[in-house]
N, C-alpha and C. Protein backbone atom coordinates (compact mmCIF):
# COMPACT_ATOMS: atom_id res chain seq x y z
N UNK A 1 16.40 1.21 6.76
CA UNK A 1 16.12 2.61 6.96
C UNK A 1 15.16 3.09 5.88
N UNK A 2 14.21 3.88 6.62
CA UNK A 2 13.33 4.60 5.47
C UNK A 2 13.56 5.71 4.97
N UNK A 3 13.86 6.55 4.01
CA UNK A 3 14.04 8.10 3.74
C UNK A 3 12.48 8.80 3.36
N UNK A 4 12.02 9.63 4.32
CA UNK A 4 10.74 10.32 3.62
C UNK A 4 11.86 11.85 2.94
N UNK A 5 11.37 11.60 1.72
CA UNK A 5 11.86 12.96 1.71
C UNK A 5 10.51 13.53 0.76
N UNK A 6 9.99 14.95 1.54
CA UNK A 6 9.13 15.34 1.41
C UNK A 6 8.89 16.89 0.24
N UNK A 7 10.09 16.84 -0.12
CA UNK A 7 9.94 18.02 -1.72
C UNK A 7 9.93 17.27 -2.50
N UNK A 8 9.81 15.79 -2.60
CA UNK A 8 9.39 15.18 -3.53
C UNK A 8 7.70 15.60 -4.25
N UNK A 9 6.80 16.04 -3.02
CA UNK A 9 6.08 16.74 -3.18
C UNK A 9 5.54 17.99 -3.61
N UNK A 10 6.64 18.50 -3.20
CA UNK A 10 6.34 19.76 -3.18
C UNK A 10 5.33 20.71 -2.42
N UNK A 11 5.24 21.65 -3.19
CA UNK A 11 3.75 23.23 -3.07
C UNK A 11 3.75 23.98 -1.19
N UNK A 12 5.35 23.64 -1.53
CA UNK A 12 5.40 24.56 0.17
C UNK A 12 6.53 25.26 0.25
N UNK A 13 6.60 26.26 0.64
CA UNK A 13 8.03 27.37 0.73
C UNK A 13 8.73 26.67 1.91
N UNK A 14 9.08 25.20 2.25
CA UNK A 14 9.57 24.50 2.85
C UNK A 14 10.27 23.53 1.92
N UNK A 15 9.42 22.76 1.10
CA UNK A 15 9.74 21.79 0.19
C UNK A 15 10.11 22.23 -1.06
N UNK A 16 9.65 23.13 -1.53
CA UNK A 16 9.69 23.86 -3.04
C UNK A 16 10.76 25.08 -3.26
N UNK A 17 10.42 25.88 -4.29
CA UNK A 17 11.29 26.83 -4.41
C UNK A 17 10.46 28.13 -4.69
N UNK A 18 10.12 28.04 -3.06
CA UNK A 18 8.79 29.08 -3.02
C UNK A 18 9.65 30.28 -1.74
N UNK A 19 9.55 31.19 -1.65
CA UNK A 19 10.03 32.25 -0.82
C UNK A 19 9.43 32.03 0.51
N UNK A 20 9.86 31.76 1.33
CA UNK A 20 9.78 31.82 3.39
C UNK A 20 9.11 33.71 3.71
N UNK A 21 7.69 33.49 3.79
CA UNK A 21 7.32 34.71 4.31
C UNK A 21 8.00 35.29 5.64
N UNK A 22 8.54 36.81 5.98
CA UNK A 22 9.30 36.76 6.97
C UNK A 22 8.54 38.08 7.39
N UNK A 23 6.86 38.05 7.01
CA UNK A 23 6.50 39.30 7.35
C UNK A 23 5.50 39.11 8.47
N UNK A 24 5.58 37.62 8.73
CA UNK A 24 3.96 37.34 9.76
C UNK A 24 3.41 36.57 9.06
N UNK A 25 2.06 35.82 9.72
CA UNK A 25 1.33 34.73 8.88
C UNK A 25 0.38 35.85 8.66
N UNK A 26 -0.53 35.79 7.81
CA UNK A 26 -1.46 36.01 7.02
C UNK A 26 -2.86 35.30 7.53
N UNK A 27 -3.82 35.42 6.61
CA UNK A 27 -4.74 34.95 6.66
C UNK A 27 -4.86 33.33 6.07
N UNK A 28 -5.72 32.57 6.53
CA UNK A 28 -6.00 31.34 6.04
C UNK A 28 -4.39 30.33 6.62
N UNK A 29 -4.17 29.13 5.25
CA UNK A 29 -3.16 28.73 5.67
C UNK A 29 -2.07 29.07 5.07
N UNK A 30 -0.41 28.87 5.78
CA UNK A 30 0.01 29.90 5.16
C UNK A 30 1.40 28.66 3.84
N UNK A 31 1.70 29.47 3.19
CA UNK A 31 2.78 28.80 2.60
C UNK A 31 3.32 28.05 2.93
N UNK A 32 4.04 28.05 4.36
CA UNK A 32 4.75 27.37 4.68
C UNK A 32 4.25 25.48 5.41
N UNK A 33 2.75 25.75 4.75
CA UNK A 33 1.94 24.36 5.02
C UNK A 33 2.62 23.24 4.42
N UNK A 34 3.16 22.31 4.26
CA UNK A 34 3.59 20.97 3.16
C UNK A 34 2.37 20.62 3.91
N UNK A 35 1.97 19.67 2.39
CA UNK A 35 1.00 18.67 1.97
C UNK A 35 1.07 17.46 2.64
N UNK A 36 0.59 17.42 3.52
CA UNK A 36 0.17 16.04 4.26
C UNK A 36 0.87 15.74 5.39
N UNK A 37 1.92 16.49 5.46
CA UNK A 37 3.50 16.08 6.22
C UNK A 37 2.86 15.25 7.63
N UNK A 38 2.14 15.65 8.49
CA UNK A 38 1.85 14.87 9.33
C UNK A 38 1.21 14.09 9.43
N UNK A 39 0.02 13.72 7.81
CA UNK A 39 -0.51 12.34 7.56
C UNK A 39 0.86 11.63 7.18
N UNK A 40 1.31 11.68 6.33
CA UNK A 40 2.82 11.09 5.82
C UNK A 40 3.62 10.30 7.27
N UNK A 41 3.95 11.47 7.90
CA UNK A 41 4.32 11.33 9.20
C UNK A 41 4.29 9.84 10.20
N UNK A 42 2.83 10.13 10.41
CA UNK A 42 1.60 9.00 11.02
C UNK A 42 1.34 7.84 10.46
N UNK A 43 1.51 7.88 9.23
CA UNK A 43 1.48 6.84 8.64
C UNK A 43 2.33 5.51 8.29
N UNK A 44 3.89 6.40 8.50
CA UNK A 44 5.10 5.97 8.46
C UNK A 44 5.18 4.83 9.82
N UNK A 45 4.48 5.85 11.14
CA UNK A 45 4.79 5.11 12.50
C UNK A 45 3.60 4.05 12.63
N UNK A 46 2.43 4.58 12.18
CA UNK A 46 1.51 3.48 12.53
C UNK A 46 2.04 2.35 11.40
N UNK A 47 2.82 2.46 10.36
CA UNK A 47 3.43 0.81 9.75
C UNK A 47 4.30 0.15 10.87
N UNK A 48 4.80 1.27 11.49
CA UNK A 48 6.28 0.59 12.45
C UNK A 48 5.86 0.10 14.03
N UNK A 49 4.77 0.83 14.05
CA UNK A 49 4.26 0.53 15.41
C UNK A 49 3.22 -1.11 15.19
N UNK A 50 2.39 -1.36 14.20
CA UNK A 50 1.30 -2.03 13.76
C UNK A 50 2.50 -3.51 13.84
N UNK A 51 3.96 -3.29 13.24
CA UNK A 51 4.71 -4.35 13.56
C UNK A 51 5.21 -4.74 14.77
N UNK A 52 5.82 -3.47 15.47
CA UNK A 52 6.21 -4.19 16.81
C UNK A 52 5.40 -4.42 18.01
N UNK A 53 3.41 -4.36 17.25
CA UNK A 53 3.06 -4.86 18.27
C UNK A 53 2.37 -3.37 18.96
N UNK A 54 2.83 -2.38 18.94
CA UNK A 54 2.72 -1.18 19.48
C UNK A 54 1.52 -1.01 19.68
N UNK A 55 0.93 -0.21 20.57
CA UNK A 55 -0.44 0.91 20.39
C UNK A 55 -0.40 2.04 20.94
N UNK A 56 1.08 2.63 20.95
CA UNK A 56 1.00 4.18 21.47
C UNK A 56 1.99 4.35 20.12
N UNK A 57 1.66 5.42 19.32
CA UNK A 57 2.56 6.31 19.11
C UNK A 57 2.71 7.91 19.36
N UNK A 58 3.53 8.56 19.47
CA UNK A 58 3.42 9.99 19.91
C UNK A 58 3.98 10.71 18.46
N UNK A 59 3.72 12.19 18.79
CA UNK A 59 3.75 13.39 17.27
C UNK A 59 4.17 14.61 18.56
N UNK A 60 4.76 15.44 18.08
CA UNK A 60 4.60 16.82 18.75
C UNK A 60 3.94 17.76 17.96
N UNK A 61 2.72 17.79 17.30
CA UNK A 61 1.83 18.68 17.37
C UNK A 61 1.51 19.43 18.07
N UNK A 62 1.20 20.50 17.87
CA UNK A 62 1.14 21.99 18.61
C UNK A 62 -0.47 22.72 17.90
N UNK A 63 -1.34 22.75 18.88
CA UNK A 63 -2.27 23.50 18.23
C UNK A 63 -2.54 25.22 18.63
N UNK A 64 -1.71 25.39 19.89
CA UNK A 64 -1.84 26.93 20.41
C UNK A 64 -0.89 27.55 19.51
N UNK A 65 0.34 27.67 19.70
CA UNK A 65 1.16 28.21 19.08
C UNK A 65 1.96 27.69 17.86
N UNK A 66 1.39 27.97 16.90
CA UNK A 66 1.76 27.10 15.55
C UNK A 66 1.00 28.29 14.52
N UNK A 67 1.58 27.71 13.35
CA UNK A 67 0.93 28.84 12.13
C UNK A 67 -0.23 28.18 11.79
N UNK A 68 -1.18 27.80 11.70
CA UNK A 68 -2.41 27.32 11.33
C UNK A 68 -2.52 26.36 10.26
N UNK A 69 -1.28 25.26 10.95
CA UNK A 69 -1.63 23.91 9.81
C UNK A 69 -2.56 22.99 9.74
N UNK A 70 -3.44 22.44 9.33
CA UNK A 70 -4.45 21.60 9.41
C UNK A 70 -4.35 20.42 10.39
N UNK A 71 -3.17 19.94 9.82
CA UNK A 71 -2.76 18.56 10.47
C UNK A 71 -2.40 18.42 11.77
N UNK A 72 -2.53 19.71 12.46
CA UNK A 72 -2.01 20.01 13.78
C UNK A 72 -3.00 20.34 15.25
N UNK A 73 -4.08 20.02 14.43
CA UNK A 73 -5.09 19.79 15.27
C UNK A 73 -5.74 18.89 16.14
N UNK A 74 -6.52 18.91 16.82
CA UNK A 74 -7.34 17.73 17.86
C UNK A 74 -7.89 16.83 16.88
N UNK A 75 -8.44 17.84 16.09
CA UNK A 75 -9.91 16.75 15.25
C UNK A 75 -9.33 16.17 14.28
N UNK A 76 -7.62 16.85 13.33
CA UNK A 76 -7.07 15.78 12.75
C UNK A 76 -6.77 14.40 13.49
N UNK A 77 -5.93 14.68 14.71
CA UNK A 77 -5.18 13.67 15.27
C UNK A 77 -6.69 12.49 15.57
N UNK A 78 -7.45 12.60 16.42
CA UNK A 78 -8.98 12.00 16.54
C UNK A 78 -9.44 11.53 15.15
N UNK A 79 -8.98 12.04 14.08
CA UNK A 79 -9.95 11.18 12.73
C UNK A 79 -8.48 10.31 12.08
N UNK A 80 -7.27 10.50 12.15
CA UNK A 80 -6.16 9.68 12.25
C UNK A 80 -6.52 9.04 12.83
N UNK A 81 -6.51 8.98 14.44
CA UNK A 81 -6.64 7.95 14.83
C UNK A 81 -8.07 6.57 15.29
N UNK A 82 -8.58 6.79 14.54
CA UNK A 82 -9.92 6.41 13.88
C UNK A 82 -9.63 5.52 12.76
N UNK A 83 -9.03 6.36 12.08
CA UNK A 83 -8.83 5.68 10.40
C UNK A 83 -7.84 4.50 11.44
N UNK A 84 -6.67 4.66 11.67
CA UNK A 84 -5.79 3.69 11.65
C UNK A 84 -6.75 2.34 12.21
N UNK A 85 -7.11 2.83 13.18
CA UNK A 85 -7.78 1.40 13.96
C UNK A 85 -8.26 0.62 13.07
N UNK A 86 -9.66 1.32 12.20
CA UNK A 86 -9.70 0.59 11.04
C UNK A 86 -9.02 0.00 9.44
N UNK A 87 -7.79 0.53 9.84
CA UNK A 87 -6.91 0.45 8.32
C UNK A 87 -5.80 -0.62 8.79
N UNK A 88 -5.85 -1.22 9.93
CA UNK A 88 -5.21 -2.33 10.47
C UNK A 88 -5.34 -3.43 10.56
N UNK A 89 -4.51 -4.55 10.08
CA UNK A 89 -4.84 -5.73 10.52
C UNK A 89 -5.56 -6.18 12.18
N UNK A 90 -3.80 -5.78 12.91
CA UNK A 90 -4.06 -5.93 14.24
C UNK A 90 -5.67 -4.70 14.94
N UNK A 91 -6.18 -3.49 14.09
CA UNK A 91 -7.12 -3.14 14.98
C UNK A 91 -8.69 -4.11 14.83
N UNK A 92 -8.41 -4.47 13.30
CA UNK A 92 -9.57 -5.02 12.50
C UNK A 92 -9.86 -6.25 13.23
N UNK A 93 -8.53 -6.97 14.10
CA UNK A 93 -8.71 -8.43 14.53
C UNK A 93 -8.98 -7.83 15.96
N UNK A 94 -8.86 -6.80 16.52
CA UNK A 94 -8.65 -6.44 17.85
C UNK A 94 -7.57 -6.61 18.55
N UNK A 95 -6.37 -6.89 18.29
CA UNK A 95 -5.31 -7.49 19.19
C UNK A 95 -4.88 -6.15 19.73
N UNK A 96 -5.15 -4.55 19.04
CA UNK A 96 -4.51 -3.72 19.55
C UNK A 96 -5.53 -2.30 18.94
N UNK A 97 -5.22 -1.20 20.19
CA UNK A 97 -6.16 -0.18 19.87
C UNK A 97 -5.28 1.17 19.75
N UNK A 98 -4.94 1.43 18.57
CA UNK A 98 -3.76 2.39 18.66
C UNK A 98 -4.42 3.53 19.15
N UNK A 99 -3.77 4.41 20.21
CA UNK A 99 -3.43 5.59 20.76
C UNK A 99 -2.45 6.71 20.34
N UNK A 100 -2.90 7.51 19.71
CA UNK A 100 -2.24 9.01 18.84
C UNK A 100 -1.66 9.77 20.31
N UNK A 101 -0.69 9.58 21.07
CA UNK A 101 -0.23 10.69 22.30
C UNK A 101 -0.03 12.12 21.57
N UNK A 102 -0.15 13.10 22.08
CA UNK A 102 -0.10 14.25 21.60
C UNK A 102 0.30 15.52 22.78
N UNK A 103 1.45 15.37 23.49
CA UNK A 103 1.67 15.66 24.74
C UNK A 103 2.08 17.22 24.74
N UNK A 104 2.20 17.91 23.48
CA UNK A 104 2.51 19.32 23.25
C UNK A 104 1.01 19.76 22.81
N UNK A 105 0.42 19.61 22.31
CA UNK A 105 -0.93 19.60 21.47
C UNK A 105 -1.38 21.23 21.94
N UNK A 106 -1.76 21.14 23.39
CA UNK A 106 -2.04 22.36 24.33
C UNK A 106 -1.40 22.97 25.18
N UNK A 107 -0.23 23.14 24.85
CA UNK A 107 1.01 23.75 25.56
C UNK A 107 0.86 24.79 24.57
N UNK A 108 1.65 26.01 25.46
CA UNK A 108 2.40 27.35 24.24
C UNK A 108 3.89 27.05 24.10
N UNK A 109 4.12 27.93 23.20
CA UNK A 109 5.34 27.16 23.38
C UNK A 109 6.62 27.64 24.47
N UNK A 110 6.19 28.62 25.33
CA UNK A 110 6.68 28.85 26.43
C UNK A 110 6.29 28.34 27.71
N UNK A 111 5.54 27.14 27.65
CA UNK A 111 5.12 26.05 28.52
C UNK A 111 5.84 24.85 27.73
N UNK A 112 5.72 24.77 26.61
CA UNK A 112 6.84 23.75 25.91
C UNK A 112 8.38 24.17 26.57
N UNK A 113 9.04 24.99 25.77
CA UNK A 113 10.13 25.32 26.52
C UNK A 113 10.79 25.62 28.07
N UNK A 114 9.71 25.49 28.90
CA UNK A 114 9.85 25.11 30.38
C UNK A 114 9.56 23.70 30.57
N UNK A 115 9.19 23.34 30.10
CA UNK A 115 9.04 21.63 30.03
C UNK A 115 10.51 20.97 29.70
N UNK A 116 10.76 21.40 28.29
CA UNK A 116 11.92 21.11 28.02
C UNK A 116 12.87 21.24 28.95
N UNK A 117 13.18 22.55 29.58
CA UNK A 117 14.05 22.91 30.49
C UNK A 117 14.38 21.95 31.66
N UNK A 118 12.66 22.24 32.01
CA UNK A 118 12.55 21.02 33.49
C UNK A 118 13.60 19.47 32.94
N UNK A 119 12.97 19.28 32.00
CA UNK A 119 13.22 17.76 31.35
C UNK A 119 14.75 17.66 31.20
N UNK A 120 15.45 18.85 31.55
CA UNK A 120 16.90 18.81 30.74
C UNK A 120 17.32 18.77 28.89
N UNK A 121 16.29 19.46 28.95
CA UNK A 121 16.78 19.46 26.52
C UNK A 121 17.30 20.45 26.47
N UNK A 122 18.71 20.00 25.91
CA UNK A 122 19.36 21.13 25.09
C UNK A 122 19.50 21.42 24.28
N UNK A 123 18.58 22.88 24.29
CA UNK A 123 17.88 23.79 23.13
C UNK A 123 18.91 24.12 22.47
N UNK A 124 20.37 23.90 22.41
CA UNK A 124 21.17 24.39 21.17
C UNK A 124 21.10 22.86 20.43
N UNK A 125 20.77 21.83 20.97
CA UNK A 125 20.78 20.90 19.41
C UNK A 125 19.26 20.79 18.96
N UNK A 126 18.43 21.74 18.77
CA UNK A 126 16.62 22.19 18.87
C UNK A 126 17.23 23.38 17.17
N UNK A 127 16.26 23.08 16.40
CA UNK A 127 16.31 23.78 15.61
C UNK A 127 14.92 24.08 15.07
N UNK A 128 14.19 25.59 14.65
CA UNK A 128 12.64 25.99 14.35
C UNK A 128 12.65 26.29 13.01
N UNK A 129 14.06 27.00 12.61
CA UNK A 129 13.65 28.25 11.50
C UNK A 129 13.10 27.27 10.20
N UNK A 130 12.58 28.18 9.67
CA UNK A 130 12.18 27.48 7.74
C UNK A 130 12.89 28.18 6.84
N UNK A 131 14.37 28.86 7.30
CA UNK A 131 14.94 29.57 6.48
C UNK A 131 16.39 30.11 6.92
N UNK A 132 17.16 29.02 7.16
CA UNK A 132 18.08 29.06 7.67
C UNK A 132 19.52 29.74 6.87
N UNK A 133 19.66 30.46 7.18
CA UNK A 133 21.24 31.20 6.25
C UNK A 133 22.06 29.75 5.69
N UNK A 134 23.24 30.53 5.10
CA UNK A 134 24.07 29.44 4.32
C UNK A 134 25.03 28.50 5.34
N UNK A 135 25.39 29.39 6.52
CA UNK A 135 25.92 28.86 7.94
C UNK A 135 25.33 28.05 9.01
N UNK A 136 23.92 27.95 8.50
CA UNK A 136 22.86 27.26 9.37
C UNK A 136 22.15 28.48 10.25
N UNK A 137 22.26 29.35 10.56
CA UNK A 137 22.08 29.89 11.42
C UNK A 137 20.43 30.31 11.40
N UNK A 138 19.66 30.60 12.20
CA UNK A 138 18.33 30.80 12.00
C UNK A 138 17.83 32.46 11.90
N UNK A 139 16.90 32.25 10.74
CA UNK A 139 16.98 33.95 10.64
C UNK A 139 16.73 34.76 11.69
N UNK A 140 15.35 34.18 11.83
CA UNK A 140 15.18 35.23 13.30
C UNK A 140 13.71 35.99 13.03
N UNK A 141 13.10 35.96 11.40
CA UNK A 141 12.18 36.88 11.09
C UNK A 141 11.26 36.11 10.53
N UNK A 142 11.29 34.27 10.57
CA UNK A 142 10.18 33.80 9.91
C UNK A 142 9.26 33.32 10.78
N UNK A 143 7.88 33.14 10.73
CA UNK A 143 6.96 32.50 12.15
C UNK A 143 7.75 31.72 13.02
N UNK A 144 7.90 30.37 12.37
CA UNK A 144 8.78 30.08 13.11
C UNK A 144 9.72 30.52 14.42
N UNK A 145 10.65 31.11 13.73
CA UNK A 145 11.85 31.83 14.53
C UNK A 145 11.35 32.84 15.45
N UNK A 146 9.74 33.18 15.11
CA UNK A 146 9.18 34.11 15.52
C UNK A 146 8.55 33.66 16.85
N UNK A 147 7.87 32.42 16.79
CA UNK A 147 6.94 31.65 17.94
C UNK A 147 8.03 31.03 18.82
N UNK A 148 9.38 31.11 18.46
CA UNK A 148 10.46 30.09 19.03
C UNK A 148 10.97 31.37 19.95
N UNK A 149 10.97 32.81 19.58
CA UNK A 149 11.89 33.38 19.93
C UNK A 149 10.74 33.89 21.22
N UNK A 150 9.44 34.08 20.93
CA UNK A 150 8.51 34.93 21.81
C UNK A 150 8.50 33.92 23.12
N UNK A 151 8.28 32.34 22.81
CA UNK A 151 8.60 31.12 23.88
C UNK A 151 9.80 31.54 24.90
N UNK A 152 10.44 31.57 24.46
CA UNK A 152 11.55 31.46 25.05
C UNK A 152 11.74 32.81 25.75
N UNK A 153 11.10 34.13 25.34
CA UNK A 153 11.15 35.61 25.92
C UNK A 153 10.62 35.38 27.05
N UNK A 154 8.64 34.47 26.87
CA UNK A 154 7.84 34.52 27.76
C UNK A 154 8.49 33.62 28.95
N UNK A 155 9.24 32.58 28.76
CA UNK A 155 9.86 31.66 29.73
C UNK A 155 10.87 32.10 30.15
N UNK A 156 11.29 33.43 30.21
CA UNK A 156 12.30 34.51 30.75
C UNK A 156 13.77 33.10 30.30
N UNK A 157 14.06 33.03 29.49
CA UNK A 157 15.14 31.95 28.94
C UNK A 157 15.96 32.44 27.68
N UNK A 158 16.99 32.30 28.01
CA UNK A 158 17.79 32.36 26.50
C UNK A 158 17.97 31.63 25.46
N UNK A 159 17.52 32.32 23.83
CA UNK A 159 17.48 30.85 23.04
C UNK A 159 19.12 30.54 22.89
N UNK A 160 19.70 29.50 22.87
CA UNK A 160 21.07 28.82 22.82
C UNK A 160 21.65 29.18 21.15
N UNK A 161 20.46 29.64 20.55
CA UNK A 161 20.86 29.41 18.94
C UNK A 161 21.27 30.61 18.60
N UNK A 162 21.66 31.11 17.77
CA UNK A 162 22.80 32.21 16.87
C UNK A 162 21.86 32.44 15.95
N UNK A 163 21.11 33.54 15.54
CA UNK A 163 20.60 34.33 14.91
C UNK A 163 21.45 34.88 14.18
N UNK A 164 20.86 34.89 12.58
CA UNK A 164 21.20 35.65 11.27
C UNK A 164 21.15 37.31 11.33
N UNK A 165 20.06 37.38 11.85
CA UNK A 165 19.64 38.81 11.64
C UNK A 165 19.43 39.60 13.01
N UNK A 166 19.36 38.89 14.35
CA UNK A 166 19.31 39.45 15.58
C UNK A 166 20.37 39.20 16.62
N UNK A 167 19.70 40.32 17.60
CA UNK A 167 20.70 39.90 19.14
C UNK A 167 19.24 39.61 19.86
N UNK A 168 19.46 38.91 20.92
CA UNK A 168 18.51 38.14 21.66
C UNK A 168 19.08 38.04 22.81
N UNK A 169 18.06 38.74 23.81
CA UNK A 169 18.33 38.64 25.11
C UNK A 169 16.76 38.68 26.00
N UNK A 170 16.15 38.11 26.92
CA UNK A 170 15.02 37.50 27.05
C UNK A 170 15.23 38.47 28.31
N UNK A 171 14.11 39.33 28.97
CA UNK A 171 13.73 40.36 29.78
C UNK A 171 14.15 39.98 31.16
């Protein structure tokens, strides 16, 4: 088993001991960015995939509805998957041409969450917030909780999860 644990890093109100904005994102990128997390990520699977032979791995990246992380983009995932081909034994010999799937990428996330639905996922073992009370419960006021809760309004659906700070009932 591998453990990434990623506040080893730090410089993110995720990983650090930095305050969870609960007022809206802002301009640029926002706090709640960690450093590399989905190079880290990618990198982890293209070791695990490069062994068993693999050339698909998948990420759920989100580039519509997301707070504006770098790594969550087309042109990241496309220059990832670039680098790997060349940072491989198996791409360098040719035996294999890894493929980055990215099957949320251009979904909202109220096309995500009807997907899910269709698919049968149950959204009470689904967790978004970046700032979860001492009970687990999700606040309700951070982007996050914010893009999770508007999904699920627009997909006329109820979120399954227990809110800190709200009542939730979808139109």
């Amino acid at each position: 088993m591998v453990s990434i644990d990623l506040r080893a890093f730090g410089g993110s109100a995720l990983t650090d001991d930095i305050a969870v904005p609960k007022t809206g994102v802002g301009q640029g990128i926002p706090v709640t960015y960690v450093p590399a997390r989905n190079t880290v990520f990618l990198s982890f699977a293209l070791a695990w995939a490069e062994v068993l032979a693999s050339s698909d791995v998948f990420i759920g990246v989100n580039a519509i509805d997301y707070s504006g992380y770098p790594d969550c983009r087309p042109e990241f995932i496309a220059a990832f998957e670039n680098m790997a081909n060349l940072a491989t034994k198996s791409g360098v010999e040719g035996r294999t041409r890894l493929k980055i799937h990215t099957p949320l990428i251009q979904l909202s996330k109220c096309e995500i969450i009807r997907l899910g639905a269709h698919l049968g996922v149950d959204f009470a073992w689904t967790h978004s917030c970046y700032d979860p009370d001492a009970r687990g419960r999700s606040c309700g006021e951070c982007d996050s909780c914010r893009l999770r809760l508007k999904g699920f309004w627009d997909a006329g659906l109820k979120d399954p999860l227990e809110y800190a700070t709200i009542e939730y009932t979808p139109r």
